[in-house]
C-alpha atoms as a PDB file:
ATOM      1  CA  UNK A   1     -10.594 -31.391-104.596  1.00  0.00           C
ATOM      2  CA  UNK A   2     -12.145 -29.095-102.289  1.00  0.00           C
ATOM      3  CA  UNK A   3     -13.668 -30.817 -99.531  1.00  0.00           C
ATOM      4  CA  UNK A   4     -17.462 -30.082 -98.920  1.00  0.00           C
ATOM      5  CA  UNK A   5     -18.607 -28.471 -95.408  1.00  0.00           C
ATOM      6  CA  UNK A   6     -22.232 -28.947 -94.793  1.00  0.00           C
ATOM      7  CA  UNK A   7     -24.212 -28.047 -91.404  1.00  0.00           C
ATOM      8  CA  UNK A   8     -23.516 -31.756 -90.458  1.00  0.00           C
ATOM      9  CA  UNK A   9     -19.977 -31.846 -90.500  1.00  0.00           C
ATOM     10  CA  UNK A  10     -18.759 -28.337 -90.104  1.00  0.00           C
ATOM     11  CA  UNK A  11     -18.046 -28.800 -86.773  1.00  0.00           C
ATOM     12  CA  UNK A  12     -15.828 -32.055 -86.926  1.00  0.00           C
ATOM     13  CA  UNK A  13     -14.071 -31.223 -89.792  1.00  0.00           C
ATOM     14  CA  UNK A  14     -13.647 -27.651 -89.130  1.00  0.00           C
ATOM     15  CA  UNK A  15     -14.246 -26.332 -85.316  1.00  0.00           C
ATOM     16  CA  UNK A  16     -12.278 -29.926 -84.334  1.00  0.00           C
ATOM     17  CA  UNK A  17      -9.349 -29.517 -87.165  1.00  0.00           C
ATOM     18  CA  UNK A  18      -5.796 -29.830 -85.649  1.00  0.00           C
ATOM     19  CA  UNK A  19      -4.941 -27.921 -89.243  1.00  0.00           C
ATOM     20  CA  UNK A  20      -5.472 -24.374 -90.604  1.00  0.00           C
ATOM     21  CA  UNK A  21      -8.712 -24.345 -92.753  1.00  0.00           C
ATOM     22  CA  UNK A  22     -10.012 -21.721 -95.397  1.00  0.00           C
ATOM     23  CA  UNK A  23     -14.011 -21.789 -95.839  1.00  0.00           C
ATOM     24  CA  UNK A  24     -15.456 -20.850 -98.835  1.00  0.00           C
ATOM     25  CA  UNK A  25     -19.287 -19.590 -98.407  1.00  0.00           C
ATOM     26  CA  UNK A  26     -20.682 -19.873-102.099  1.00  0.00           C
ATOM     27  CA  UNK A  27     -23.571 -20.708-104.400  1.00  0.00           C
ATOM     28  CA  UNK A  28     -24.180 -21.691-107.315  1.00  0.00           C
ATOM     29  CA  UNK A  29     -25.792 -18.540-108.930  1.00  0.00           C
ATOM     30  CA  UNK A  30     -23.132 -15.890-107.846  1.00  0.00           C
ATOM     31  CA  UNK A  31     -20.656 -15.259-110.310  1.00  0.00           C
ATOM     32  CA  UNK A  32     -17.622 -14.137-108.363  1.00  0.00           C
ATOM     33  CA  UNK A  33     -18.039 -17.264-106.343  1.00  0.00           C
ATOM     34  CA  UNK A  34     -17.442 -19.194-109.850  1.00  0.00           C
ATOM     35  CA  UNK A  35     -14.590 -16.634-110.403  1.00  0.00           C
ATOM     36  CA  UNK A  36     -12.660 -17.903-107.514  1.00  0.00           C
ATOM     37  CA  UNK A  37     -13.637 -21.511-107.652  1.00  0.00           C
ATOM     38  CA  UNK A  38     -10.513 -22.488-109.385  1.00  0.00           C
ATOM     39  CA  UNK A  39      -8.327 -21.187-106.833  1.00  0.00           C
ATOM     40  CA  UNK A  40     -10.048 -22.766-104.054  1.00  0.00           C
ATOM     41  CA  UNK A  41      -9.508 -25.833-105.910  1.00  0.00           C
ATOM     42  CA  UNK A  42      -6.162 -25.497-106.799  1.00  0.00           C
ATOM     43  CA  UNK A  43      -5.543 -24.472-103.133  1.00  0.00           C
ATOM     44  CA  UNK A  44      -6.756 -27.653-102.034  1.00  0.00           C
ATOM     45  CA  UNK A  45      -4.483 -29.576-103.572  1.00  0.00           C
ATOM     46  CA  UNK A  46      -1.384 -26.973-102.925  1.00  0.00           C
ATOM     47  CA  UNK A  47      -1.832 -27.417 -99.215  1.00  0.00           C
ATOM     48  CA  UNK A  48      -3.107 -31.065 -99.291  1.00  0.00           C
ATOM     49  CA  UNK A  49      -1.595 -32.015 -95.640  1.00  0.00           C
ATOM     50  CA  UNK A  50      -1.061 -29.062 -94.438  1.00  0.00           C
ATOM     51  CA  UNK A  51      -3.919 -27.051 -94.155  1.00  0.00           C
ATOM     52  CA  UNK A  52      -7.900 -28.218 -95.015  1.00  0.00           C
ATOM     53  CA  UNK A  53      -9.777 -26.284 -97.818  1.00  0.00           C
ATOM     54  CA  UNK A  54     -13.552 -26.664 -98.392  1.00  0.00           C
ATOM     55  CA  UNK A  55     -16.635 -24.919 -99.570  1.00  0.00           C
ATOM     56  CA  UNK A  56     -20.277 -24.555 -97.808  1.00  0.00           C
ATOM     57  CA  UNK A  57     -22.950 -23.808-100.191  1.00  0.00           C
ATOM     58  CA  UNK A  58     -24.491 -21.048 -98.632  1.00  0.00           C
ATOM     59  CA  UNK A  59     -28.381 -22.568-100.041  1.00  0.00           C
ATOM     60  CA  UNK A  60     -28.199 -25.834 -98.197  1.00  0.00           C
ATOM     61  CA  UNK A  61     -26.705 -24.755 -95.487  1.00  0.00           C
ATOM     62  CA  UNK A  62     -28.086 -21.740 -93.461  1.00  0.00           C
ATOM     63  CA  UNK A  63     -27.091 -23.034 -89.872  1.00  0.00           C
ATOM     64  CA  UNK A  64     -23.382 -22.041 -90.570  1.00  0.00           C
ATOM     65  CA  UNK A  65     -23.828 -19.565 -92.424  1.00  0.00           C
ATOM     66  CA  UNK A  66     -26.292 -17.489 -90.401  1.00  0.00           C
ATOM     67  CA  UNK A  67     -23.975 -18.504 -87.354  1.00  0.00           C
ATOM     68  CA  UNK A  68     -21.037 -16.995 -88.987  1.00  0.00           C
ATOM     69  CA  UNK A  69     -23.040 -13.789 -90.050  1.00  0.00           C
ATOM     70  CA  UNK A  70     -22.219 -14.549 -93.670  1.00  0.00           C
ATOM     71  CA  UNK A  71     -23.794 -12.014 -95.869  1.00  0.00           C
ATOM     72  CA  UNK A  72     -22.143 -11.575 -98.775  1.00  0.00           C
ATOM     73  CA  UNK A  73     -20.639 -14.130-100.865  1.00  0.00           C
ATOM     74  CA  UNK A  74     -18.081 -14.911-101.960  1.00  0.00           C
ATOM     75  CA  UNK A  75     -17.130 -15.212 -98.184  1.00  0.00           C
ATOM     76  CA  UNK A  76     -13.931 -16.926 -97.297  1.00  0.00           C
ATOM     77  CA  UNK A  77     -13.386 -17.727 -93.361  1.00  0.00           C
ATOM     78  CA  UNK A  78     -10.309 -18.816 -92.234  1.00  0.00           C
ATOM     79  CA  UNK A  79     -10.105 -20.770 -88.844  1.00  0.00           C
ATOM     80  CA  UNK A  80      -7.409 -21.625 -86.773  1.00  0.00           C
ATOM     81  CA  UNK A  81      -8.214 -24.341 -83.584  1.00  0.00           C
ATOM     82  CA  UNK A  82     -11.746 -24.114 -84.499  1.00  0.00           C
ATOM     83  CA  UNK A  83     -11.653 -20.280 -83.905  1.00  0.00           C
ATOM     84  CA  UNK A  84     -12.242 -17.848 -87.057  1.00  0.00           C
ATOM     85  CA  UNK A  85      -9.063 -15.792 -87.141  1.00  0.00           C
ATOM     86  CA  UNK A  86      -8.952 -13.892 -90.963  1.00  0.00           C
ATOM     87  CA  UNK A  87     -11.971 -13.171 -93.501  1.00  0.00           C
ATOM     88  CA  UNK A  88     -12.267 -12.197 -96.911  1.00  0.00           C
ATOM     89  CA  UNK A  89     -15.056 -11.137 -98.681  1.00  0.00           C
ATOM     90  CA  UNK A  90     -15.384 -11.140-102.468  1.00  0.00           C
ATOM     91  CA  UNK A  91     -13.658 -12.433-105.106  1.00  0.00           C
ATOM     92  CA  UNK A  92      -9.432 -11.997-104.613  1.00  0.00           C
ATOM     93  CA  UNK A  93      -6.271 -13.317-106.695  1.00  0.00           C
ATOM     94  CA  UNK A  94      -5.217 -16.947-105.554  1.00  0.00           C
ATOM     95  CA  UNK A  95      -1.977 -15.063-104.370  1.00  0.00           C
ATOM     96  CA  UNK A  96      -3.842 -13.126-101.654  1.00  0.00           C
ATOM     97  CA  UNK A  97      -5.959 -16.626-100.589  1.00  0.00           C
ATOM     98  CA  UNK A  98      -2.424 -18.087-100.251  1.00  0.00           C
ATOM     99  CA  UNK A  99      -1.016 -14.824 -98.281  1.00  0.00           C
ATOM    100  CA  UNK A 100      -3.303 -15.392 -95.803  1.00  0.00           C
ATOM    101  CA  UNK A 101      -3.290 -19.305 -95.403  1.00  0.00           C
ATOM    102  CA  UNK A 102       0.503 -18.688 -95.085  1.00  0.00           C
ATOM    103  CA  UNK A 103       0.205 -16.271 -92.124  1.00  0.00           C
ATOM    104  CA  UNK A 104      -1.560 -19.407 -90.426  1.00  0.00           C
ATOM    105  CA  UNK A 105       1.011 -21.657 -91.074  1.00  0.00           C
ATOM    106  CA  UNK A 106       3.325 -19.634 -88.925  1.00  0.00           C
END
């Protein structure tokens, strides 16, 4: 399961993370976010070890989200040693998600 990213722990879990990790800026009402909320799921458990996958819900937490000058969602952030190094906005295929996680890995 995807992990959950709040204001509180964003920065230990993802600025701190010795792994890839793929944000997911969402909410609850926005329908492309639910479109793609399978895939982040299922990515979670395809790179379980290898890279961290979570969501921050975009309502209860505006400190990362205004800090990363998310204004559209679905917004999908993709750090690298605590440094944001890819983006995607909107709703994608899993197989372009998993393009650019790959192109971390490297």
């Amino acid at each position: 399961m995807a992990l959950e990213f709040t204001d509180t722990n964003f920065d230990e879990l993802v600025i701190k993370s010795d792994k890839p990790v793929l944000v997911d800026f969402w909410a609850e009402w926005c329908g492309p976010c639910r479109m793609i909320a399978p895939f982040v799921a299922e990515l979670s458990k395809d790179y379980e070890g290898k890279a961290l996958i979570g969501k921050v819900d975009v309502d209860n937490n505006p400190g990362i989200t205004v800090k990363y000058g998310v204004r559209n969602i679905p917004t999908i952030l993709f750090f690298k040693n605590g440094v944001v190094v890819d983006k995607q906005v909107g709703a994608v295929p899993k197989s372009k998600l998993m393009e650019k996680l790959d192109a971390l890995m490297k």
